[in-house]
Protein backbone atom coordinates (compact mmCIF):
# COMPACT_ATOMS: atom_id res chain seq x y z
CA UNK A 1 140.10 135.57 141.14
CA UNK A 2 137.73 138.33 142.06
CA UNK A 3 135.31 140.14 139.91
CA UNK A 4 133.55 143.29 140.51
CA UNK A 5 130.40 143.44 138.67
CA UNK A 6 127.86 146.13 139.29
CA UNK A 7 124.21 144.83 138.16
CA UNK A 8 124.48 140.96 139.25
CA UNK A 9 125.80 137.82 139.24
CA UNK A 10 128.04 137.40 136.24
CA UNK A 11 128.02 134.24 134.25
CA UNK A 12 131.09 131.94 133.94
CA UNK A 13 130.97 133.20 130.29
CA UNK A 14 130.98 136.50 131.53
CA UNK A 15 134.07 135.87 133.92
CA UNK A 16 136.38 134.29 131.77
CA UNK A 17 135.42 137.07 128.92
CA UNK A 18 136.76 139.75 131.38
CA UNK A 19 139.37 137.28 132.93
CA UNK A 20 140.69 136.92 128.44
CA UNK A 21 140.60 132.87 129.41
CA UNK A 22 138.68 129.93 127.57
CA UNK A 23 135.43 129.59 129.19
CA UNK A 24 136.72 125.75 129.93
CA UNK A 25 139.32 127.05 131.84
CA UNK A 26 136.42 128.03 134.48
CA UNK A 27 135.67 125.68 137.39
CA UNK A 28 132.05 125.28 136.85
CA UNK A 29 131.87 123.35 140.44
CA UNK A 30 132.85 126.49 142.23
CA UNK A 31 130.64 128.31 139.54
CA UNK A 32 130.04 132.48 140.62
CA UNK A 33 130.46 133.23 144.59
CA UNK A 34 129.07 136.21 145.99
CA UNK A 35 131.40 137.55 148.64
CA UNK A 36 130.46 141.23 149.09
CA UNK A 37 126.74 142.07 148.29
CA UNK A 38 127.77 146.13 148.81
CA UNK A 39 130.47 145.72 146.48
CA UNK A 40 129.23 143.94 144.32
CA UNK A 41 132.15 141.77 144.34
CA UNK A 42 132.44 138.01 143.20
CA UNK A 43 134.90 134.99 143.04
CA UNK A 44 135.56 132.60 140.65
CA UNK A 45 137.94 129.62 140.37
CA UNK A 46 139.97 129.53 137.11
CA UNK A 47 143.15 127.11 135.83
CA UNK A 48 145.84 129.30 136.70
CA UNK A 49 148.10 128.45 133.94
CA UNK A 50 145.51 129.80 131.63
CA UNK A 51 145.91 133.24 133.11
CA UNK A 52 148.18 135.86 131.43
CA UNK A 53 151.16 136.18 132.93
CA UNK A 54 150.58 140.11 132.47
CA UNK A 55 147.82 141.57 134.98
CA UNK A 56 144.92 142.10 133.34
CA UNK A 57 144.46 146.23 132.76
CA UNK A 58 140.61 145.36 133.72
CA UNK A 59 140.34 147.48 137.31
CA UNK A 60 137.28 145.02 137.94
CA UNK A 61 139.33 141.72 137.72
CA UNK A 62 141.71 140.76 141.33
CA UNK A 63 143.68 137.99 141.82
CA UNK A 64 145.28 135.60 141.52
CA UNK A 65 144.38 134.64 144.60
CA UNK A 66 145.70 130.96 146.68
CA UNK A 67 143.36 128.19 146.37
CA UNK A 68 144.73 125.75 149.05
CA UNK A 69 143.51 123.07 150.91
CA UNK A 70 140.87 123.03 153.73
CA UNK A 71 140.74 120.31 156.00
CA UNK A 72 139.01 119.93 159.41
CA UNK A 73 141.79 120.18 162.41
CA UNK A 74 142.75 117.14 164.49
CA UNK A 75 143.45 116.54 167.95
């Protein structure tokens, strides 16, 4: 999921306040990524089937977004 949160890094509390999941439903290993210092825009990692079904009417909140596997390539 993405956050957009002007005035800094949000805490995990803070995400899964505006995400309306259980804070232990955050991945505290990923934690709070910055991916856009201009727009102020972060990503989190959250248990999916905590999520609403219903998008969230939050316009700072994106997502869900695929989590899948990275692995190096072969030869």
């Amino acid at each position: 999921m993405t956050i957009k949160n002007p005035g800094g890094c949000p805490t995990l509390e803070d995400a899964a306040h505006l995400l309306r999941v259980p804070a232990s439903a955050m991945d505290e290993m990923f934690g709070v990524v910055l991916i856009d210092p201009e727009g102020e825009l972060y990503a989190v990692s959250v248990d999916a089937d905590a999520l609403s079904s219903a998008d969230s009417a939050d316009p700072r909140v994106r997502g869900p977004f695929a989590d899948v596997p990275i692995e190096p390539l072969r030869d």
